[in-house]
C-alpha atoms as a PDB file:
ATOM      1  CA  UNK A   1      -0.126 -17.995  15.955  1.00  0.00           C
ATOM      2  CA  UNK A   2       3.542 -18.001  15.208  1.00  0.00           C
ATOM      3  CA  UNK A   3       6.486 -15.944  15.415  1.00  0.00           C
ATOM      4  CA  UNK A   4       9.167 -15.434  12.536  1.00  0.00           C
ATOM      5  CA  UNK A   5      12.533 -13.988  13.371  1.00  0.00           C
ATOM      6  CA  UNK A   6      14.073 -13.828   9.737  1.00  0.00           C
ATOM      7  CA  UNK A   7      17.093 -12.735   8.198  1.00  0.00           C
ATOM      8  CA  UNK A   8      16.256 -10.709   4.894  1.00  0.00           C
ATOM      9  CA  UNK A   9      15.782 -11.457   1.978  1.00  0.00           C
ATOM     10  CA  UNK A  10      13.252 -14.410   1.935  1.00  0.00           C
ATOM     11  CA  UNK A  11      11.681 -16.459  -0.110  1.00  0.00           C
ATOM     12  CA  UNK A  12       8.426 -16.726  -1.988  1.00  0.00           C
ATOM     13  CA  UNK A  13       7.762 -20.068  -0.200  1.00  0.00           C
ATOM     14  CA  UNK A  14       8.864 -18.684   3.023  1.00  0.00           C
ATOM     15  CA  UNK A  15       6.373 -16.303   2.881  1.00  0.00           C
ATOM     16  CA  UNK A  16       3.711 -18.067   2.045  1.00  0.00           C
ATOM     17  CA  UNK A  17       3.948 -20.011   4.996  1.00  0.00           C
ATOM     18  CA  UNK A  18       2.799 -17.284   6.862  1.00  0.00           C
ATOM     19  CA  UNK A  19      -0.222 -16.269   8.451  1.00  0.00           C
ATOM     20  CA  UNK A  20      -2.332 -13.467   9.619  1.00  0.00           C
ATOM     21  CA  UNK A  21      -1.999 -12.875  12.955  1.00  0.00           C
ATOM     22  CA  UNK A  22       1.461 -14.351  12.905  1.00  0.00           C
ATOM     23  CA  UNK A  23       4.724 -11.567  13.835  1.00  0.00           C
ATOM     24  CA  UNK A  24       7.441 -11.175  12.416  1.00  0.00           C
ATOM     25  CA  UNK A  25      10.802  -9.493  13.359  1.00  0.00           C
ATOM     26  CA  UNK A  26      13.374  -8.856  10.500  1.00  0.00           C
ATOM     27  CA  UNK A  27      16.812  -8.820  10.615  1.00  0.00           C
ATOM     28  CA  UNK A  28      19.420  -7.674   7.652  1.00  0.00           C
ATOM     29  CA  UNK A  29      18.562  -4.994   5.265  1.00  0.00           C
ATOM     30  CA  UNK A  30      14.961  -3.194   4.949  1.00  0.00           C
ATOM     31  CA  UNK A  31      14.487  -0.752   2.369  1.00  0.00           C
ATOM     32  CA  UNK A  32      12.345   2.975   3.016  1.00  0.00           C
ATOM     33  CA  UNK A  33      10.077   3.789   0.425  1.00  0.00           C
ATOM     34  CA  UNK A  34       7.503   6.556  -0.146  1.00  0.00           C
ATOM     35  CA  UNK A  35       4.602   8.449  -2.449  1.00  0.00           C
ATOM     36  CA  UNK A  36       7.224  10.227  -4.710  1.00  0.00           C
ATOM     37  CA  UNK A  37       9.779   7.593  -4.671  1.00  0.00           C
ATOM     38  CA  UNK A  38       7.426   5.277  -6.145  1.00  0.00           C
ATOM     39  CA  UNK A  39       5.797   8.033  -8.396  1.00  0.00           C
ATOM     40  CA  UNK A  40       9.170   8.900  -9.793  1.00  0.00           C
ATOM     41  CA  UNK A  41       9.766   4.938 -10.649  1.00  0.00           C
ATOM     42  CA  UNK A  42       6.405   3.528 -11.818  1.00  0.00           C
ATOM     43  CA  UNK A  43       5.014   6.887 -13.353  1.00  0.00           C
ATOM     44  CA  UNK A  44       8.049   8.526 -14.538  1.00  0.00           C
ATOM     45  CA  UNK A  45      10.140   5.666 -15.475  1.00  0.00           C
ATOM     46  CA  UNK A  46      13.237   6.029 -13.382  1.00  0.00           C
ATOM     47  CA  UNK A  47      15.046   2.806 -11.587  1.00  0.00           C
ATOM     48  CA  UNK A  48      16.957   2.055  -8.832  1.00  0.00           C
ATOM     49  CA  UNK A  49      20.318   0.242  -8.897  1.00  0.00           C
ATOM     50  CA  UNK A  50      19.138  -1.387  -5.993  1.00  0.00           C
ATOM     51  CA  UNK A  51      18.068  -5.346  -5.446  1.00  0.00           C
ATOM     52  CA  UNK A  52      15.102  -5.157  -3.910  1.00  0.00           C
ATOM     53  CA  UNK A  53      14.003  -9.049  -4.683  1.00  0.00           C
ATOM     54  CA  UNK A  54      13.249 -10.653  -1.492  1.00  0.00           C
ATOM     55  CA  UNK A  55      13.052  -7.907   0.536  1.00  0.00           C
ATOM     56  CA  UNK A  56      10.921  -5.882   2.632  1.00  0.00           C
ATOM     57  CA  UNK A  57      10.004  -2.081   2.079  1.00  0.00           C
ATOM     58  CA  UNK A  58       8.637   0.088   4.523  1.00  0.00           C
ATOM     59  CA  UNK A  59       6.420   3.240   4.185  1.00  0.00           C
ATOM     60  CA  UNK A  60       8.796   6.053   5.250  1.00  0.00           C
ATOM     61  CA  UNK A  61      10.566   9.356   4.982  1.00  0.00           C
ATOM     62  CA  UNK A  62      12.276   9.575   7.578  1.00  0.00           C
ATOM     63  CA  UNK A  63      14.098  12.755   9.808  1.00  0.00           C
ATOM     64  CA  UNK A  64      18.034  12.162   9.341  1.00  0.00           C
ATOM     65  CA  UNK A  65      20.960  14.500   9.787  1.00  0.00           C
ATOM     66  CA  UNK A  66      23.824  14.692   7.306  1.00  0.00           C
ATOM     67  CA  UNK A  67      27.426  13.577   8.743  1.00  0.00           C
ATOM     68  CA  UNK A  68      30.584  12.663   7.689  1.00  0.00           C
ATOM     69  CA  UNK A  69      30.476   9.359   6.196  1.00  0.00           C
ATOM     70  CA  UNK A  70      32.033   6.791   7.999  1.00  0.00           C
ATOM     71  CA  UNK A  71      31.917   3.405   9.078  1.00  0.00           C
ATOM     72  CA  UNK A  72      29.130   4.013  11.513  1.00  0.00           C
ATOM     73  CA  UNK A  73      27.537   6.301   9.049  1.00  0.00           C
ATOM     74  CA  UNK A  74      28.164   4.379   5.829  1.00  0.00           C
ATOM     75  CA  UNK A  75      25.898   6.526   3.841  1.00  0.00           C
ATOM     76  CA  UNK A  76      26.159  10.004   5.235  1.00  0.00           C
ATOM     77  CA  UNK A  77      23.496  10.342   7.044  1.00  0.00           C
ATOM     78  CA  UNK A  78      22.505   9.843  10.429  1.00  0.00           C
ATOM     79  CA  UNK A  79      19.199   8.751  11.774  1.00  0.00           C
ATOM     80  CA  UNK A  80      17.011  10.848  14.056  1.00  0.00           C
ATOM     81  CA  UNK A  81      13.266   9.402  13.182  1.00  0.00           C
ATOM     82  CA  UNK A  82      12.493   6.550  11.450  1.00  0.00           C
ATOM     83  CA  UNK A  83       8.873   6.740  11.688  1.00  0.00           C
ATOM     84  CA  UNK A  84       5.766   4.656   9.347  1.00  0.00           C
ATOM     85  CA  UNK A  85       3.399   6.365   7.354  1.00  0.00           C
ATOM     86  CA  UNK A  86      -0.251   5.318   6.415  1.00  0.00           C
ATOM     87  CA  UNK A  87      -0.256   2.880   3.199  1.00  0.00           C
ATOM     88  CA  UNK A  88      -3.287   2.900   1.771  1.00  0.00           C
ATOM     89  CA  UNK A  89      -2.392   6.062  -0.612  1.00  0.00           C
ATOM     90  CA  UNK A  90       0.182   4.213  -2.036  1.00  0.00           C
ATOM     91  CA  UNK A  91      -1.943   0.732  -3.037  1.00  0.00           C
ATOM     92  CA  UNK A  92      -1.580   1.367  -6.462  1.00  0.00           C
ATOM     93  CA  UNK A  93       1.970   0.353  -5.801  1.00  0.00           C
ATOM     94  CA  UNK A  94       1.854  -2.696  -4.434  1.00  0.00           C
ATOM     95  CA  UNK A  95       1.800  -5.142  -7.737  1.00  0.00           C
ATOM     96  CA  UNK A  96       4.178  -3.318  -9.754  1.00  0.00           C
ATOM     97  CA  UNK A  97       6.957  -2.855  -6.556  1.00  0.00           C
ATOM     98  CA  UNK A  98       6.286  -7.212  -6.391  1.00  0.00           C
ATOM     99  CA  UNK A  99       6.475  -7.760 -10.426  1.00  0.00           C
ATOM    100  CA  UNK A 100       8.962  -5.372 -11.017  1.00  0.00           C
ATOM    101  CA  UNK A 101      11.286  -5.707  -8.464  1.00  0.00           C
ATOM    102  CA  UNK A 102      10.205  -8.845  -6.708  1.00  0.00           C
ATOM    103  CA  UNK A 103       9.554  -7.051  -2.921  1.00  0.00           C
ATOM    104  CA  UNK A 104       7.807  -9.417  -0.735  1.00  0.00           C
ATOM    105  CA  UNK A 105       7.358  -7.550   2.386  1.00  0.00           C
ATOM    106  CA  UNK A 106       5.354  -4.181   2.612  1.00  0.00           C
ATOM    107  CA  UNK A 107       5.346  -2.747   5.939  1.00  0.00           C
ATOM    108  CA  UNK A 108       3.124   0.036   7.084  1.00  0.00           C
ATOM    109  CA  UNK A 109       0.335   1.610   9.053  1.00  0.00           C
ATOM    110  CA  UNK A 110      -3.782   1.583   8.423  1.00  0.00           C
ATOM    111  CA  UNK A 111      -3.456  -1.571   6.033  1.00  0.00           C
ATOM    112  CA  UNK A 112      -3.839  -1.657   2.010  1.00  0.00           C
ATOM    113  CA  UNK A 113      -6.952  -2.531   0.126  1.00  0.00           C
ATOM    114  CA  UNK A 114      -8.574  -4.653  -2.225  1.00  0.00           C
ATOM    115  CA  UNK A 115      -5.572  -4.702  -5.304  1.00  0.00           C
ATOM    116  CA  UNK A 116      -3.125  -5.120  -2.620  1.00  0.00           C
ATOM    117  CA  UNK A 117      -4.533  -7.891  -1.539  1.00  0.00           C
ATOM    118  CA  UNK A 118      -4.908 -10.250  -4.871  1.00  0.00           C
ATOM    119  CA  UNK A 119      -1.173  -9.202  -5.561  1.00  0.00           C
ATOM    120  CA  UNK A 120      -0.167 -10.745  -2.308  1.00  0.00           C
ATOM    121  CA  UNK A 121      -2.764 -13.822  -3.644  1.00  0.00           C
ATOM    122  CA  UNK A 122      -0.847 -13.781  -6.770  1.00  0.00           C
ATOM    123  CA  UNK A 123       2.889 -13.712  -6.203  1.00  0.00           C
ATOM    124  CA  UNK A 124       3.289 -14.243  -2.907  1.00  0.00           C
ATOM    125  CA  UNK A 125       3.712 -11.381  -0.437  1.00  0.00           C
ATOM    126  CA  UNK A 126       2.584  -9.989   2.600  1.00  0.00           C
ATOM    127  CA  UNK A 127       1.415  -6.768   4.693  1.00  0.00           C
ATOM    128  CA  UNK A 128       3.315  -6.245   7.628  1.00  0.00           C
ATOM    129  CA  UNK A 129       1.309  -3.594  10.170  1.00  0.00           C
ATOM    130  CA  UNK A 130       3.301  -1.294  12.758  1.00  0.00           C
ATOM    131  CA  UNK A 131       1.634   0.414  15.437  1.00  0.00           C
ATOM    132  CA  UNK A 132       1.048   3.647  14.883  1.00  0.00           C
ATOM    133  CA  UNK A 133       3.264   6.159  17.452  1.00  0.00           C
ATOM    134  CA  UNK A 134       6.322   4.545  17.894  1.00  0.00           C
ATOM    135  CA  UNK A 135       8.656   6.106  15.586  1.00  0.00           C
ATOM    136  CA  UNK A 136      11.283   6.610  18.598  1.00  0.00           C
ATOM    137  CA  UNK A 137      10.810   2.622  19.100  1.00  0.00           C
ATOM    138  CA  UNK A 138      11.263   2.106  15.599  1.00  0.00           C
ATOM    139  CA  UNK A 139      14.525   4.120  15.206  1.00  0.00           C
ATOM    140  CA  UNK A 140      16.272   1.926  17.869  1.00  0.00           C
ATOM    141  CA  UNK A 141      15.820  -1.106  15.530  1.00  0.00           C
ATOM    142  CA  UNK A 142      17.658   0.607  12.722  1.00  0.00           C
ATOM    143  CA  UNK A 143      22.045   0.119  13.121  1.00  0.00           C
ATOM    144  CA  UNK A 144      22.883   1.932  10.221  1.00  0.00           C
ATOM    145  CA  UNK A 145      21.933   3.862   6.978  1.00  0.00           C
ATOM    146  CA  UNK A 146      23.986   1.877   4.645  1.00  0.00           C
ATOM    147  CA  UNK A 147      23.264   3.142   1.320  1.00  0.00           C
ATOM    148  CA  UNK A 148      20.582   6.094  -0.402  1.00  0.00           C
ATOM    149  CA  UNK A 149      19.402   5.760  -3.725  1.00  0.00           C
ATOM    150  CA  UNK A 150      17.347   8.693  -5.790  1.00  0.00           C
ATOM    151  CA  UNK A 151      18.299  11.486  -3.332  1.00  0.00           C
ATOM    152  CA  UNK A 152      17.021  14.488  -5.032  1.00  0.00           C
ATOM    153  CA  UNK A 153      13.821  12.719  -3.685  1.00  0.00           C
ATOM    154  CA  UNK A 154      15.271  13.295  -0.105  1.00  0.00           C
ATOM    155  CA  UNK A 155      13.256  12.785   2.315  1.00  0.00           C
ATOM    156  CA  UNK A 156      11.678  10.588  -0.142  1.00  0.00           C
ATOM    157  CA  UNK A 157      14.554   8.548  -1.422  1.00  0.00           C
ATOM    158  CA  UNK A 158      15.062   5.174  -1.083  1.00  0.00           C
ATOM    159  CA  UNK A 159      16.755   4.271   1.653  1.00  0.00           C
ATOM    160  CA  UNK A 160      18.803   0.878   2.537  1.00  0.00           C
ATOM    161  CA  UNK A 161      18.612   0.286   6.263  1.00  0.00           C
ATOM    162  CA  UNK A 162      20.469  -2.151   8.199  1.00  0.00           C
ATOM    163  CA  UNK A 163      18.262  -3.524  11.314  1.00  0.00           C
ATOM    164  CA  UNK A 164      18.281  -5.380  14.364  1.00  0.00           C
ATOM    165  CA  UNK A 165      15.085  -6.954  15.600  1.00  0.00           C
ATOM    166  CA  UNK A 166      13.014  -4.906  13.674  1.00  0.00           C
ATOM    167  CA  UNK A 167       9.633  -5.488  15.446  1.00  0.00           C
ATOM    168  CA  UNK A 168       7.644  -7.680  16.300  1.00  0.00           C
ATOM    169  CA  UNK A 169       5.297  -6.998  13.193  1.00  0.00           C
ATOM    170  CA  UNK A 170       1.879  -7.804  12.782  1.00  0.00           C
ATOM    171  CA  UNK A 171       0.883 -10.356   9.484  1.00  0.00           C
ATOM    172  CA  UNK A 172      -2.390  -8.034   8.874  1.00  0.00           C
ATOM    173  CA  UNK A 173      -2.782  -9.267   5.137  1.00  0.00           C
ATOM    174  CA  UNK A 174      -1.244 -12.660   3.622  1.00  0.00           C
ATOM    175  CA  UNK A 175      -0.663 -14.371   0.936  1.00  0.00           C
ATOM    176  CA  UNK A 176      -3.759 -16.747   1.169  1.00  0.00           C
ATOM    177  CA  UNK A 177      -6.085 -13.760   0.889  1.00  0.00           C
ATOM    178  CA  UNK A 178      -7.063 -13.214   4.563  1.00  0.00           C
ATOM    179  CA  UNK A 179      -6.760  -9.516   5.772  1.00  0.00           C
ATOM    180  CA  UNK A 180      -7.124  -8.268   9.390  1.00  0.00           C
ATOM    181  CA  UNK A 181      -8.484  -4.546   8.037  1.00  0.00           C
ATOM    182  CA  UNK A 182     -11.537  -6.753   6.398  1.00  0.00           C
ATOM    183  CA  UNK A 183     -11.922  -9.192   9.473  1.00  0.00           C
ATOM    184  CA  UNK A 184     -12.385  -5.564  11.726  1.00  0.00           C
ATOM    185  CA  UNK A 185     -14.609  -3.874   8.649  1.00  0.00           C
ATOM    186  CA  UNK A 186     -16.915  -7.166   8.702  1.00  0.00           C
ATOM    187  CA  UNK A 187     -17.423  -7.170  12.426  1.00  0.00           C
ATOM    188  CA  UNK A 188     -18.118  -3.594  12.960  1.00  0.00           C
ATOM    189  CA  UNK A 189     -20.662  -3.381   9.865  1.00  0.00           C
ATOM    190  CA  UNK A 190     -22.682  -6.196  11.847  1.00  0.00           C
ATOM    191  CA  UNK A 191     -22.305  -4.442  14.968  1.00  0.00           C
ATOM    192  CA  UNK A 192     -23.665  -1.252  13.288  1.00  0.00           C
ATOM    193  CA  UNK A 193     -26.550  -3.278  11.637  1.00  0.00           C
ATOM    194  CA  UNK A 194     -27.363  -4.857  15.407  1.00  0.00           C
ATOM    195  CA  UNK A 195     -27.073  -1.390  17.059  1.00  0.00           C
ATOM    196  CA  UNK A 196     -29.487   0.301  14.593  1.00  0.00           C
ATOM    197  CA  UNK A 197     -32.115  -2.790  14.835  1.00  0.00           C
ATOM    198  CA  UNK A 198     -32.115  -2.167  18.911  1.00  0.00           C
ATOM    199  CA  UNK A 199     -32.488   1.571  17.993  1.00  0.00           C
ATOM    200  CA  UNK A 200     -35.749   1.353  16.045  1.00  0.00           C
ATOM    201  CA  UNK A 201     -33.656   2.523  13.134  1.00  0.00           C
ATOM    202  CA  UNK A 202     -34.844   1.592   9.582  1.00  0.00           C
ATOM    203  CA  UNK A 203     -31.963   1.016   6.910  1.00  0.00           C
END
């Protein structure tokens, strides 16, 4: 297994040379991203002015407090909580965020699923898994809010973070179709099949 420390945004290749079961720790910009962000720009046709090719997004709302803006607080806003929310509602996302706007990172908790997976195949991309519980950890990574985009959204804008270190993450799905969350389903379904066997138990 390998570790990555990368400055953002990276390339397709890059990518690709990863692994699951590899880390990762990202330096540069990292871009927040939830449900209503993406339903307001996949299902309701609204865009964002910004880049995102490259880049990494990660499942988020996060707890800030308004400020002055300044050069510490670039956009305003302060951050309290940067915290990760559980993926797998938002799967249907995961193609159109990589076609549309070329995102090659998706960082979250509790993994993504089957479509998720063949888009990673596809264009090259990869699922990057925090553990769950450490938003406090997480918020240390994050220097500044540099920029909000769609913030009638708020919480559920789109943020533009500047980090530090941010990590180390976990490669749980890559591009070569190999997922962690399926390795761990696998195992445990023969486990079940071997504890019910010992139990008598007729499936």
């Amino acid at each position: 297994m390998a570790h990555y420390d990368i400055v953002t945004p990276v390339t397709e290749e890059t990518v690709r040379a990863w692994r699951v079961g590899d880390t990762v720790s990202l330096n540069g910009t990292l871009y927040g991203i939830r449900d209503r962000t993406q339903i307001e720009m996949f299902d309701r046709g609204r865009t964002t002015r910004f880049d995102l090719r490259g880049h990494a997004v990660i499942h988020t709302a996060p707890n800030v407090r308004r400020v002055e803006a300044t050069d510490e607080f670039p956009a305003g806003y302060a951050p309290l909580c940067i915290g990760t929310t559980t993926s797998a509602r938002m799967e249907r996302f995961t193609r159109p965020l990589m076609e549309r706007y070329g995102v090659r990172m998706i960082i979250g908790k509790g993994g993504l699923m089957e479509e998720s997976r063949k888009a990673f195949m596809d264009l090259g991309g990869v699922y990057l898994a925090i553990v769950g519980g450490t938003a406090a950890l997480e918020t240390t990574w994050v220097e500044a809010i540099e920029d909000v985009d769609l913030d009638d959204l708020h919480p559920e804008s789109l943020w533009k973070f500047r980090v530090r270190g941010f990590g180390p993450l976990l490669v749980a799905m890559d591009s070569h179709g190999e997922s962690l969350y399926e390795e761990v389903r696998k195992k445990a379904e023969a486990r079940r099949a071997e504890v019910l066997a010992a139990l008598g138990v007729k499936t």
